[in-house]
C-alpha atoms as a PDB file:
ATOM      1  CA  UNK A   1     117.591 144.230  61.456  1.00  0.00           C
ATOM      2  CA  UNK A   2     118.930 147.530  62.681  1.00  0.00           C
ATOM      3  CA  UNK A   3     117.147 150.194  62.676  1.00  0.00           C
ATOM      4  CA  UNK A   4     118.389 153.489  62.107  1.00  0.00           C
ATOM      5  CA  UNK A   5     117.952 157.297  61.183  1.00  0.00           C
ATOM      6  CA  UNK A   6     119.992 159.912  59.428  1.00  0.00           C
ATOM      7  CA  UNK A   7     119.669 163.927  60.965  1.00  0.00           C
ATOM      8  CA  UNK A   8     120.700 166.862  58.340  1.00  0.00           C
ATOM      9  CA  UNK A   9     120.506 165.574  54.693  1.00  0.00           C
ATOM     10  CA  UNK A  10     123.154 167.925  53.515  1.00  0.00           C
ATOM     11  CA  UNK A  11     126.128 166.613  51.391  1.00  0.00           C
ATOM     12  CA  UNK A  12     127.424 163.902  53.750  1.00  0.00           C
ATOM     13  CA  UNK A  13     123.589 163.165  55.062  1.00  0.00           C
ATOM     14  CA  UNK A  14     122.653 162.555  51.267  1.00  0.00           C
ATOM     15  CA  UNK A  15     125.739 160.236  51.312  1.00  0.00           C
ATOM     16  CA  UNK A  16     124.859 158.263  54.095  1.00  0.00           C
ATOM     17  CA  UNK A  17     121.677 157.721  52.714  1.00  0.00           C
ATOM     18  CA  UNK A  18     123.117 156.731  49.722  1.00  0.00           C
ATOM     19  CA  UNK A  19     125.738 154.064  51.282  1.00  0.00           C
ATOM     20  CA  UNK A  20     123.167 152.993  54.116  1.00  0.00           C
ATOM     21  CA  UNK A  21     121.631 150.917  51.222  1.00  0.00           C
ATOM     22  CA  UNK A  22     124.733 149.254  50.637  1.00  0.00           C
ATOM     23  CA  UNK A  23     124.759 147.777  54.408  1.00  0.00           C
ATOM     24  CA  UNK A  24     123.810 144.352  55.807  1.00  0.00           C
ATOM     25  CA  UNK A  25     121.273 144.231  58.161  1.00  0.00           C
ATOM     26  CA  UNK A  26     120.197 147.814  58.618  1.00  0.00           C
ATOM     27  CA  UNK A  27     117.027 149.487  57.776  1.00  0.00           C
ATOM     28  CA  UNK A  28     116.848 153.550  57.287  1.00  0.00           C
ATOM     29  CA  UNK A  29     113.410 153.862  59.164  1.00  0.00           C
ATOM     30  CA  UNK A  30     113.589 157.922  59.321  1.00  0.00           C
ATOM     31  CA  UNK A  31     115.554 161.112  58.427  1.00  0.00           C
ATOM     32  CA  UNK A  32     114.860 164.225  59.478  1.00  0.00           C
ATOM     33  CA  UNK A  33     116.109 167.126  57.916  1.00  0.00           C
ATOM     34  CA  UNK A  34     113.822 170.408  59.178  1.00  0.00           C
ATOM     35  CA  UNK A  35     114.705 172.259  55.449  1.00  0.00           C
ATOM     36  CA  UNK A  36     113.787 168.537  53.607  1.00  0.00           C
ATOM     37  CA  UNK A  37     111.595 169.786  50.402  1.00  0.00           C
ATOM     38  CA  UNK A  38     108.818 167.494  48.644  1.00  0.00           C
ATOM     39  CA  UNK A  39     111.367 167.267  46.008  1.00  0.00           C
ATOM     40  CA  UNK A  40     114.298 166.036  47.881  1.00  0.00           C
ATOM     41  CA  UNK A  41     111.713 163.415  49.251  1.00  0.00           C
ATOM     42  CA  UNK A  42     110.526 162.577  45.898  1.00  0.00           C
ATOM     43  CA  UNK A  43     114.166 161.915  44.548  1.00  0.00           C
ATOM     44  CA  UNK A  44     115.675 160.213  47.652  1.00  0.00           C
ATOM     45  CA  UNK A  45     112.606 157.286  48.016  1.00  0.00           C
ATOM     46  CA  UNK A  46     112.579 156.790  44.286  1.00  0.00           C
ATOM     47  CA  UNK A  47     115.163 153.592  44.817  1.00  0.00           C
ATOM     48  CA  UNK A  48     112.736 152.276  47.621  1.00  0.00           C
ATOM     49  CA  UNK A  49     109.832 152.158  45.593  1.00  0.00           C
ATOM     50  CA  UNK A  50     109.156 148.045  44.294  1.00  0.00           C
ATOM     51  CA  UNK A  51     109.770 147.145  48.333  1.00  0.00           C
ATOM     52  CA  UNK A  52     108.207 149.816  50.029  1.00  0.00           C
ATOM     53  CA  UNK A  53     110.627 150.366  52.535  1.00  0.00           C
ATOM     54  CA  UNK A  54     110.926 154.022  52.105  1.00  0.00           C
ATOM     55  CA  UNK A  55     111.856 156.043  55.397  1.00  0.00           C
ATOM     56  CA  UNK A  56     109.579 158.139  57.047  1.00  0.00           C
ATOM     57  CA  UNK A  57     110.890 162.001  56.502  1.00  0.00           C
ATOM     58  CA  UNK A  58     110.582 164.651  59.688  1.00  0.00           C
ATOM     59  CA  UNK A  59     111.289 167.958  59.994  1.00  0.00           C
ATOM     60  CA  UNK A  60     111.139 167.747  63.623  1.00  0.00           C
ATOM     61  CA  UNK A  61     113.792 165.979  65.672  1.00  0.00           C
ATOM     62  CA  UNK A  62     111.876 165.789  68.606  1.00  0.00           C
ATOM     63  CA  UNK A  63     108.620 164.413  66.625  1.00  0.00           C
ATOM     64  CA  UNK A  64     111.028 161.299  64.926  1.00  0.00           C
ATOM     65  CA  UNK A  65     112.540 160.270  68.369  1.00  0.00           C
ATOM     66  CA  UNK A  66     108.814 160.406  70.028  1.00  0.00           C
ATOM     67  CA  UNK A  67     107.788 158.357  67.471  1.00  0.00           C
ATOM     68  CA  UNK A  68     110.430 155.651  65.828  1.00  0.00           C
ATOM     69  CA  UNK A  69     111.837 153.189  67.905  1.00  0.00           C
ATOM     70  CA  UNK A  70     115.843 153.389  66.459  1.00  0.00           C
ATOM     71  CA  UNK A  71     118.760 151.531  67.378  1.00  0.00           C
ATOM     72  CA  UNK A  72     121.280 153.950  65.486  1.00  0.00           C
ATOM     73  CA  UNK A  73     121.326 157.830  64.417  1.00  0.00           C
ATOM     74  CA  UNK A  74     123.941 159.072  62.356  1.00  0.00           C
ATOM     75  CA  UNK A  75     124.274 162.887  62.872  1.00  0.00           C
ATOM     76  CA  UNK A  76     124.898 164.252  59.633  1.00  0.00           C
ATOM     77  CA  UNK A  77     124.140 168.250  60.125  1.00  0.00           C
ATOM     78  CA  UNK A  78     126.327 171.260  60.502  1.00  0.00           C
ATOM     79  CA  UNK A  79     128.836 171.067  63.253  1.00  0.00           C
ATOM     80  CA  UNK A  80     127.086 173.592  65.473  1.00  0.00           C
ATOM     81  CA  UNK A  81     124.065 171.423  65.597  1.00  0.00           C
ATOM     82  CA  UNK A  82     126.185 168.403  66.606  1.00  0.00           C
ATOM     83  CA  UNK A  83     125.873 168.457  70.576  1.00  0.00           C
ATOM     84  CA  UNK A  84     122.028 169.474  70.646  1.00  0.00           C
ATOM     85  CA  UNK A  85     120.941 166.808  68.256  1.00  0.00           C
ATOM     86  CA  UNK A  86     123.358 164.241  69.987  1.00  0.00           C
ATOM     87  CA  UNK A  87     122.209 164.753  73.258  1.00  0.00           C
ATOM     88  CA  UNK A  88     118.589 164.692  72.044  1.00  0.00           C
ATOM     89  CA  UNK A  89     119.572 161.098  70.469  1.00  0.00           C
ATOM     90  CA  UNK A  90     121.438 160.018  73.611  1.00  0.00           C
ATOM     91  CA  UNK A  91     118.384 161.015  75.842  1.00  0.00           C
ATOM     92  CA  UNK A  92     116.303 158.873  73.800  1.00  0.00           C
ATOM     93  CA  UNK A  93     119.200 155.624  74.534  1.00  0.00           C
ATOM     94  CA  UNK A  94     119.948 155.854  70.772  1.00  0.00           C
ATOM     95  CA  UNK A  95     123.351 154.958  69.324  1.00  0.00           C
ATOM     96  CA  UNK A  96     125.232 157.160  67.294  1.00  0.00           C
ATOM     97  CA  UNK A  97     127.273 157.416  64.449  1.00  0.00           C
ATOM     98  CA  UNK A  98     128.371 161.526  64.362  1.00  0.00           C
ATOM     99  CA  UNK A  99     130.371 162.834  61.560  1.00  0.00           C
ATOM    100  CA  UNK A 100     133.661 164.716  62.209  1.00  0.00           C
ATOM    101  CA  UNK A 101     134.109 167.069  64.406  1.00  0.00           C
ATOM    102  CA  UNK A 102     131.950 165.298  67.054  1.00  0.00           C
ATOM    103  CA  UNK A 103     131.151 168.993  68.280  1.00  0.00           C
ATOM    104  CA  UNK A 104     132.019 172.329  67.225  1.00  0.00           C
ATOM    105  CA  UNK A 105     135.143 172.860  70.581  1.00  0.00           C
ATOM    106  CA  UNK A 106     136.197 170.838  73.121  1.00  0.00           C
ATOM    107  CA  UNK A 107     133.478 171.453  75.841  1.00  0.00           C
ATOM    108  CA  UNK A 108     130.545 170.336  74.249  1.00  0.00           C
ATOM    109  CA  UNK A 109     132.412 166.994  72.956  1.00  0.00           C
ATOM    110  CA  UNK A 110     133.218 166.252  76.660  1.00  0.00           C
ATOM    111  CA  UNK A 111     129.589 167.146  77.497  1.00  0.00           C
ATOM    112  CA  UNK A 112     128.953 164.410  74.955  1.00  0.00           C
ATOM    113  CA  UNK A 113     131.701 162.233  76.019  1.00  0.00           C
ATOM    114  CA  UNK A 114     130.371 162.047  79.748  1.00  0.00           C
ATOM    115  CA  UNK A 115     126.474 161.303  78.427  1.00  0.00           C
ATOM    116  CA  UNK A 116     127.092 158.161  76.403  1.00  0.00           C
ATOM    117  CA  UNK A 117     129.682 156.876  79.294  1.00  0.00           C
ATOM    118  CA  UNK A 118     126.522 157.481  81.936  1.00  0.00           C
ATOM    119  CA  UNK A 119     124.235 155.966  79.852  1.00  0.00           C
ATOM    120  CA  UNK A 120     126.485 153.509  78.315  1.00  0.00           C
ATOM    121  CA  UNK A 121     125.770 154.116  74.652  1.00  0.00           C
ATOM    122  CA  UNK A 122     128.280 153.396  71.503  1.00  0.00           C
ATOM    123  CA  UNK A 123     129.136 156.045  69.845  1.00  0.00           C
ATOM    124  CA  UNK A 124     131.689 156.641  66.346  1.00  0.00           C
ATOM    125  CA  UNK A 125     133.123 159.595  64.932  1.00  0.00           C
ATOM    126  CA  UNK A 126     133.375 159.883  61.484  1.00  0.00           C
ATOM    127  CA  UNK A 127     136.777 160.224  60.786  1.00  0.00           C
ATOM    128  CA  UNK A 128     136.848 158.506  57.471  1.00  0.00           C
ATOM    129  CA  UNK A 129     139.945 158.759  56.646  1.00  0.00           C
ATOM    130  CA  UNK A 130     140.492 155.982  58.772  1.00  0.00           C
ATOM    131  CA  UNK A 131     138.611 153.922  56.264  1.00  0.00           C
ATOM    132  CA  UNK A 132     140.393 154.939  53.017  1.00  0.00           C
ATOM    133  CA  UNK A 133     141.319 151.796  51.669  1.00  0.00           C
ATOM    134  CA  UNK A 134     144.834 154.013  51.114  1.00  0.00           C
ATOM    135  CA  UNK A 135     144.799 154.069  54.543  1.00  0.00           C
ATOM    136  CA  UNK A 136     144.124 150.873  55.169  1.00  0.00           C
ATOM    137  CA  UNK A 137     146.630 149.504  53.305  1.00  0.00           C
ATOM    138  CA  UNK A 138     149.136 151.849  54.785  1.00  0.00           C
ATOM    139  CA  UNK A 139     148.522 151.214  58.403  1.00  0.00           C
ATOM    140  CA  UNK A 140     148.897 147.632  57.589  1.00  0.00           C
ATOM    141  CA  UNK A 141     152.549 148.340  56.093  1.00  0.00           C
ATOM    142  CA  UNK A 142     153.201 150.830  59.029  1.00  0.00           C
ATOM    143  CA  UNK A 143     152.583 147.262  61.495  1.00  0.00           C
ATOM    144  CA  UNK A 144     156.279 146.413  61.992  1.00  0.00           C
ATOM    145  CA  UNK A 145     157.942 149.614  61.129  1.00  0.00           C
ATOM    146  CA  UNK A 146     159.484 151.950  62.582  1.00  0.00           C
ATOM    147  CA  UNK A 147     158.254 155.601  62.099  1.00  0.00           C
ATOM    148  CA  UNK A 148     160.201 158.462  61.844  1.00  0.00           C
ATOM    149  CA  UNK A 149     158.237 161.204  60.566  1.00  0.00           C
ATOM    150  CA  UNK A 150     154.793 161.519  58.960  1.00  0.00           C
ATOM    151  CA  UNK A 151     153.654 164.274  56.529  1.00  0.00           C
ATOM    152  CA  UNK A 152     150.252 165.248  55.205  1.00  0.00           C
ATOM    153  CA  UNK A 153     149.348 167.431  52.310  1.00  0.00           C
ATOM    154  CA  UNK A 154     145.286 168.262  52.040  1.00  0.00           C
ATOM    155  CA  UNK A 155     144.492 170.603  49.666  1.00  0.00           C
ATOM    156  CA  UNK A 156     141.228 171.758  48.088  1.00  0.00           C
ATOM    157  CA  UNK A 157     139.268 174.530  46.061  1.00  0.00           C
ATOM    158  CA  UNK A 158     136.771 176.266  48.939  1.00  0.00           C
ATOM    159  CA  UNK A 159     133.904 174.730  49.598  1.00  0.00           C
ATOM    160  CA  UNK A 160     131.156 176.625  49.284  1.00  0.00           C
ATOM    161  CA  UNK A 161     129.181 174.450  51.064  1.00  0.00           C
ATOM    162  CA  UNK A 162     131.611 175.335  54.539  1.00  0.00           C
ATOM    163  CA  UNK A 163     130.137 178.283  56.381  1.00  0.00           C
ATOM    164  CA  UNK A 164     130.348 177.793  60.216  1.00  0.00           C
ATOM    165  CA  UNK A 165     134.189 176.482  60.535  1.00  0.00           C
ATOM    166  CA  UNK A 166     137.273 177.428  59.238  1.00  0.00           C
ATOM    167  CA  UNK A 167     139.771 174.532  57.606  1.00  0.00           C
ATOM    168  CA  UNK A 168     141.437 173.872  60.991  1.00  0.00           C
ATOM    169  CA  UNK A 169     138.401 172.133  62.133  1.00  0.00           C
ATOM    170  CA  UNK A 170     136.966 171.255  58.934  1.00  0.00           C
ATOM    171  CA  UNK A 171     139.716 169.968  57.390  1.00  0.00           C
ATOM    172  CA  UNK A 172     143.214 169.365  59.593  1.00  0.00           C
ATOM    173  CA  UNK A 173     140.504 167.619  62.462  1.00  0.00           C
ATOM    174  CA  UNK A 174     141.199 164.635  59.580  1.00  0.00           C
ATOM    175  CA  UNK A 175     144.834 164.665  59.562  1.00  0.00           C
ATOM    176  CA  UNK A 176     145.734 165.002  63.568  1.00  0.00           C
ATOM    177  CA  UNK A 177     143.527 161.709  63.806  1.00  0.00           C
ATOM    178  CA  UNK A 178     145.455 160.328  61.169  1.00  0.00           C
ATOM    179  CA  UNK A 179     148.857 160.878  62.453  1.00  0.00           C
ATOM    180  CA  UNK A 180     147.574 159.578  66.241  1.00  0.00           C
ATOM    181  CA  UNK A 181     145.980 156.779  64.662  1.00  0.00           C
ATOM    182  CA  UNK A 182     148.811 155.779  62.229  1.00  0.00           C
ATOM    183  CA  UNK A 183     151.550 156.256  64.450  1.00  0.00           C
ATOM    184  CA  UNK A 184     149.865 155.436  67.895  1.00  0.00           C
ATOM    185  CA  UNK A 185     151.498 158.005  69.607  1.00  0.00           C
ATOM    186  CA  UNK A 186     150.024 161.257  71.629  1.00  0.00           C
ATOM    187  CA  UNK A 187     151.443 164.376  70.367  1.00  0.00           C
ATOM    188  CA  UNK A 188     153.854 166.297  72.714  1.00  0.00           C
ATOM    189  CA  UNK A 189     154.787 169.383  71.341  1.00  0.00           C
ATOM    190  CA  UNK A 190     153.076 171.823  68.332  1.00  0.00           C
ATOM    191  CA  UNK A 191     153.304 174.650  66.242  1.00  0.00           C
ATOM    192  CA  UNK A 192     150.521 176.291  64.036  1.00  0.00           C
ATOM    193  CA  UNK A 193     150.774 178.741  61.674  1.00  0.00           C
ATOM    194  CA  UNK A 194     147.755 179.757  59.166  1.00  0.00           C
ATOM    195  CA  UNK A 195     145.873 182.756  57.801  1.00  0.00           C
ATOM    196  CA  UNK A 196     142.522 183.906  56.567  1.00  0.00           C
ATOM    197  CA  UNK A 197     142.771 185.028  52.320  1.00  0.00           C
ATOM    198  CA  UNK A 198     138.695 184.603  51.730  1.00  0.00           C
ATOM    199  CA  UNK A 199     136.720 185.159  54.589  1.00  0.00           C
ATOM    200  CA  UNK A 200     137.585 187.324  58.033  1.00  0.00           C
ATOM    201  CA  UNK A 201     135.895 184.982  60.062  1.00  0.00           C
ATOM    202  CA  UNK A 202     137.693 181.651  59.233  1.00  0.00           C
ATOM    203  CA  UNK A 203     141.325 180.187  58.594  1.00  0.00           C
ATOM    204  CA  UNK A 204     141.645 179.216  54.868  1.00  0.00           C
ATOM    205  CA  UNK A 205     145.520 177.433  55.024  1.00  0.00           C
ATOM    206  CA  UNK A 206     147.526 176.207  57.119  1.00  0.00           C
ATOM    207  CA  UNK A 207     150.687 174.792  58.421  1.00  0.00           C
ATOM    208  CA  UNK A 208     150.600 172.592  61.709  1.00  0.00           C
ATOM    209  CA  UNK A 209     154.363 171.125  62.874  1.00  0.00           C
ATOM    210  CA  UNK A 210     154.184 168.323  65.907  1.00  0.00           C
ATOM    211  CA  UNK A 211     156.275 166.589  68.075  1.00  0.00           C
ATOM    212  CA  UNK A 212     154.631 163.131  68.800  1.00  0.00           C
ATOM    213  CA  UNK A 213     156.092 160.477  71.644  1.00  0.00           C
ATOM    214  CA  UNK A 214     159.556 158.555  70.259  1.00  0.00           C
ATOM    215  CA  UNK A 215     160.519 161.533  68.718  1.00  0.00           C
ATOM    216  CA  UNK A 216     158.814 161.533  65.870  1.00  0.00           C
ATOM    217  CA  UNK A 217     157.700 164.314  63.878  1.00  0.00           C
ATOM    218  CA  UNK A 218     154.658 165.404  61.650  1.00  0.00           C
ATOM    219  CA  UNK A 219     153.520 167.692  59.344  1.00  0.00           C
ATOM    220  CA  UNK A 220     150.036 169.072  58.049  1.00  0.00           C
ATOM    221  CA  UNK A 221     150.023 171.823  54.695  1.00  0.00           C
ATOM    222  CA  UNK A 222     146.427 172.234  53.893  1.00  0.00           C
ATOM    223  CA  UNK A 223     144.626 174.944  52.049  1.00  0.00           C
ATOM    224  CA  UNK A 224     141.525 176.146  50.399  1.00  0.00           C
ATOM    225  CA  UNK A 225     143.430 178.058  48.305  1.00  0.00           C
ATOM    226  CA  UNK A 226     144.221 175.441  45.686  1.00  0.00           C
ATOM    227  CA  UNK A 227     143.214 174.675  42.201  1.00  0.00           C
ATOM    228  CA  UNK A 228     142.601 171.522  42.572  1.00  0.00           C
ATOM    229  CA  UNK A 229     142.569 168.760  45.622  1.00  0.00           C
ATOM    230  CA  UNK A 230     145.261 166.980  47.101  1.00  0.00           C
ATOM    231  CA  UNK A 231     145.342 164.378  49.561  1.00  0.00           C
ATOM    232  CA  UNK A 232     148.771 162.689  50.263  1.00  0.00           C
ATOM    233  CA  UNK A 233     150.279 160.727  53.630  1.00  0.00           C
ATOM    234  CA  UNK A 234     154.198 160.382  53.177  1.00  0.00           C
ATOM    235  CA  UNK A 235     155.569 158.452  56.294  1.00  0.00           C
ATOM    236  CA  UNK A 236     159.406 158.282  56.731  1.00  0.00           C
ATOM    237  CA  UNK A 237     160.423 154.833  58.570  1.00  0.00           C
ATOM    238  CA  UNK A 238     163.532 153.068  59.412  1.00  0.00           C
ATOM    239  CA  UNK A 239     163.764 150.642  56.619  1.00  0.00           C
ATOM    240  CA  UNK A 240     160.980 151.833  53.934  1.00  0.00           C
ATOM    241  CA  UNK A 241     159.354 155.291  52.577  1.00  0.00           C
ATOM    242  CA  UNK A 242     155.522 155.282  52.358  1.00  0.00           C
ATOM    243  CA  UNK A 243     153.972 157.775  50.078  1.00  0.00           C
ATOM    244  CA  UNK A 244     150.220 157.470  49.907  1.00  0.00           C
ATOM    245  CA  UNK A 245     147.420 158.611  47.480  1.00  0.00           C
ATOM    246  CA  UNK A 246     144.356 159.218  49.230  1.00  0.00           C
ATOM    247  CA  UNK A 247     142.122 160.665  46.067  1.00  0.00           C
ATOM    248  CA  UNK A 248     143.996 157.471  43.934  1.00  0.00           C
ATOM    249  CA  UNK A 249     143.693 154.903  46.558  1.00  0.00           C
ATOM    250  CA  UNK A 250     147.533 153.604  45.917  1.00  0.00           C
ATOM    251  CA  UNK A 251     150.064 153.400  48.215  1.00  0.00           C
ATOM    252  CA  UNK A 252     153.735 153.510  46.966  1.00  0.00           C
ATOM    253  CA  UNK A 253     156.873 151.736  48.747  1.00  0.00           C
ATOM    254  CA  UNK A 254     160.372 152.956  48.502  1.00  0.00           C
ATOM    255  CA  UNK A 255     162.799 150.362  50.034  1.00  0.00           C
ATOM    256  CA  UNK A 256     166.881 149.741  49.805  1.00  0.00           C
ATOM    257  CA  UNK A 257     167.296 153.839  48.717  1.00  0.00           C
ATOM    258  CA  UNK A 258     170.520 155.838  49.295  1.00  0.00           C
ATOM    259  CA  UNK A 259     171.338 158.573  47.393  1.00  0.00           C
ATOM    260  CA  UNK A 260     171.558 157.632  43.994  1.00  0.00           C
ATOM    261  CA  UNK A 261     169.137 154.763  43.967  1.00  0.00           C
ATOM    262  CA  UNK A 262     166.212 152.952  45.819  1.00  0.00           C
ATOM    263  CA  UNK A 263     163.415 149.933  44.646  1.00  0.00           C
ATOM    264  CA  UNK A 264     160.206 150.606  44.574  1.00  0.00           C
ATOM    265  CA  UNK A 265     157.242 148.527  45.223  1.00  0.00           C
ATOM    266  CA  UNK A 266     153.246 149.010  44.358  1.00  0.00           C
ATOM    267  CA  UNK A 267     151.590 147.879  47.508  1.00  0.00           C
ATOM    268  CA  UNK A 268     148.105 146.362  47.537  1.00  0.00           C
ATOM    269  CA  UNK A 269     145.843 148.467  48.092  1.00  0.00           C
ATOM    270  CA  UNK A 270     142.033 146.896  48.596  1.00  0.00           C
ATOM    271  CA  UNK A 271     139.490 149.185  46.350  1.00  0.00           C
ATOM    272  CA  UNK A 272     136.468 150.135  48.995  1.00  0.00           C
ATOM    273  CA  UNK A 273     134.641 152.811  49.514  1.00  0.00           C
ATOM    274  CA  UNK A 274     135.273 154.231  52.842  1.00  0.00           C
ATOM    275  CA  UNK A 275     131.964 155.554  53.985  1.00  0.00           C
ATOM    276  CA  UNK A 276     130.314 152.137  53.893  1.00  0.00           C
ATOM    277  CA  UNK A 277     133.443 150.482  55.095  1.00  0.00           C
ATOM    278  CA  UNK A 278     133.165 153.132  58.041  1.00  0.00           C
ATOM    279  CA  UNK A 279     129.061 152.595  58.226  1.00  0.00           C
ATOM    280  CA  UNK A 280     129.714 148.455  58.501  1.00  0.00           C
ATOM    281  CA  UNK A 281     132.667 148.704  60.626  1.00  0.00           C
ATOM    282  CA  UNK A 282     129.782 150.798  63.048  1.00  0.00           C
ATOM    283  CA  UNK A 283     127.464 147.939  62.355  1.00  0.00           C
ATOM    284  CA  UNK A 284     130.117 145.538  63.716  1.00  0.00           C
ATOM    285  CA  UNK A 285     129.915 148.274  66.969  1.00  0.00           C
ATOM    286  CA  UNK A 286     126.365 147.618  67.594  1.00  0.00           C
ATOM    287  CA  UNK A 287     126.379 144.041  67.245  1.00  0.00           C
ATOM    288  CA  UNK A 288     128.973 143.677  70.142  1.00  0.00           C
ATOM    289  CA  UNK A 289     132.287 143.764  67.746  1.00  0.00           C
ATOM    290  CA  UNK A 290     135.278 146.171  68.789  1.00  0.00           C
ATOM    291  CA  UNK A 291     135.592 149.807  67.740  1.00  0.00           C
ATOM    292  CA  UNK A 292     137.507 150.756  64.919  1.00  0.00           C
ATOM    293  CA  UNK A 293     136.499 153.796  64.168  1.00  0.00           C
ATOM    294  CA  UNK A 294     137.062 156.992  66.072  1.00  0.00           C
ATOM    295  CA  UNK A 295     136.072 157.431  69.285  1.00  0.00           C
ATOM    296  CA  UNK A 296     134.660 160.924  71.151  1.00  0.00           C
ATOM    297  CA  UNK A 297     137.396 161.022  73.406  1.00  0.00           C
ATOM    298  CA  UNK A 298     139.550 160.824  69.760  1.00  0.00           C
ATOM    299  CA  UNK A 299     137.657 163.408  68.663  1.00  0.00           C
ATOM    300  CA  UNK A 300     138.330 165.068  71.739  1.00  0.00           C
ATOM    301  CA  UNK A 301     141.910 165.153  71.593  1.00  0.00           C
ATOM    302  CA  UNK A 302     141.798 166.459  68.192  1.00  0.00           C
ATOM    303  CA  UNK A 303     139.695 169.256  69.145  1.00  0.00           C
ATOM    304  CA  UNK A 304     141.946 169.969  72.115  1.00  0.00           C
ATOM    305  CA  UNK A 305     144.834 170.707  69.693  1.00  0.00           C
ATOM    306  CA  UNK A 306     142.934 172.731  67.274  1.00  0.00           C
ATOM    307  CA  UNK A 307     141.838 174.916  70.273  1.00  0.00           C
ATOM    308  CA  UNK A 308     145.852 175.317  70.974  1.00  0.00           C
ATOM    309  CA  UNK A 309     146.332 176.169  67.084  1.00  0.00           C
ATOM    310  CA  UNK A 310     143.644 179.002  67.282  1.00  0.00           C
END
């Protein structure tokens, strides 16, 4: 049995807590969270109750690593805190499991990047994306075509939750790892265009253009100016037309088109939800299986081009 701890219990920190329970052989043994009330406690143990297998709670990172013996952390706080509590984690030999962006630019994640290589540790990046069973379904499809051009529409009311980041980094870090991972090509060329409507500090929209390898082109529209949210992958391929629902969880086929007709075909799409897909498929990590989930120097990369958009 694995045993493993969660850092920040924000949104995503209360939703790995929630999926953890849904996982083969791993225990939660501790999260930390230094704002945690008595409340929050109260609430979050109530489904551990009959077994007694609550988690300890800390407020201190530095007091949980001295004292729990962990195979896993996922690091679940604000993106600024990322590289601090991962290298606290690392330190301690302690896999990790770090949501997206692995750090908050490009220097700290290779800071990061160079610590688990020395000390050999496994580390994901939660790009779960990569886990939308949409996605799934669509990189399965994508197998023996050939790609032309891939598009990506993300939009979304503002989250008031979002405070340190703008929605290059918040946002678009999901899509460039989406259109390297789908297409398996490096991007060559880019161009960025986006402004700030809400806050002074932070993008709101944007429009990213790229030129991957094989000449194939992409496209990210996303916004925090929207009503409502929107999360579509259209991919444009030699014989077929994919246009996929991320929020739906279908993927659509257009085959045999020209311009007055085409056939279209429902593809199976394999209802999951992602984050424990993404949690097992770390699971699979740690118990010697191969990475499919992103890595840091993934994370990197994406990172790299943000840093060119801004």
């Amino acid at each position: 049995m694995l045993k493993f701890a969660i850092v920040g219990l924000g949104v995503m920190g209360k939703n790995h807590f929630r999926a953890l329970q849904n996982v083969f052989g791993v225990r939660l043994a501790a999260v930390c969270d230094p704002c945690i009330s008595d409340a929050d406690v109260t609430v979050l143990c109530e489904p551990f109750k009959e077994q007694n297998l609550a988690p300890k709670f800390y407020r201190d990172l530095d007091e949980m690593l001295a004292s729990e013996p962990l195979d896993a952390t996922i690091i679940a706080t604000p993106t600024s805190l990322h590289k601090d509590a991962a290298l606290k984690c690392m330190q301690k030999g302690v896999n990790l499991l770090v949501e997206k962006p692995v750090a908050s630019n490009a220097a700290d994640a290779q800071i990061l990047l160079d610590e688990a290589q020395k000390l050999n540790l496994k580390v994901a990046i939660g790009h779960i994306e990569r886990f939308n069973p949409a996605v799934v379904a669509l990189k399965n499809e994508l197998a023996n075509e050939e790609i032309f051009s891939i598009q990506i529409t993300r939009n979304a009311p503002f989250p008031q939750r979002i405070a340190d980041v703008g929605i290059l980094t918040d946002l678009a870090v999901h899509d460039i790892d989406l259109i390297r991972y789908l297409s398996q090509k490096e991007i060559k060329d880019m161009s960025v265009m986006s402004s700030k409507k809400l806050r002074a500090k932070f993008e709101d929209n944007a429009n990213l253009s790229f030129l991957l390898e094989g000449e194939i082109l992409a496209s990210i529209n996303t916004s925090w100016l929207a009503p409502k949210r929107e999360r579509k992958i259209e991919v444009a391929c030699k014989t077929a037309y994919f246009e996929a629902d991320m929020l739906a969880q279908t993927l659509v086929k257009f085959t045999e088109f020209d311009a007055n007709s085409y056939r279209v075909q429902n593809c199976f799409v394999k209802r999951a939800d992602a984050l424990t897909s993404e949690l097992e498929s770390f699971v699979h990590l740690l118990n010697g299986g191969e990475q499919e989930s992103a890595t840091i120097k993934d994370s990197l990369k994406t990172l790299e081009i943000i840093e060119r958009a801004s």
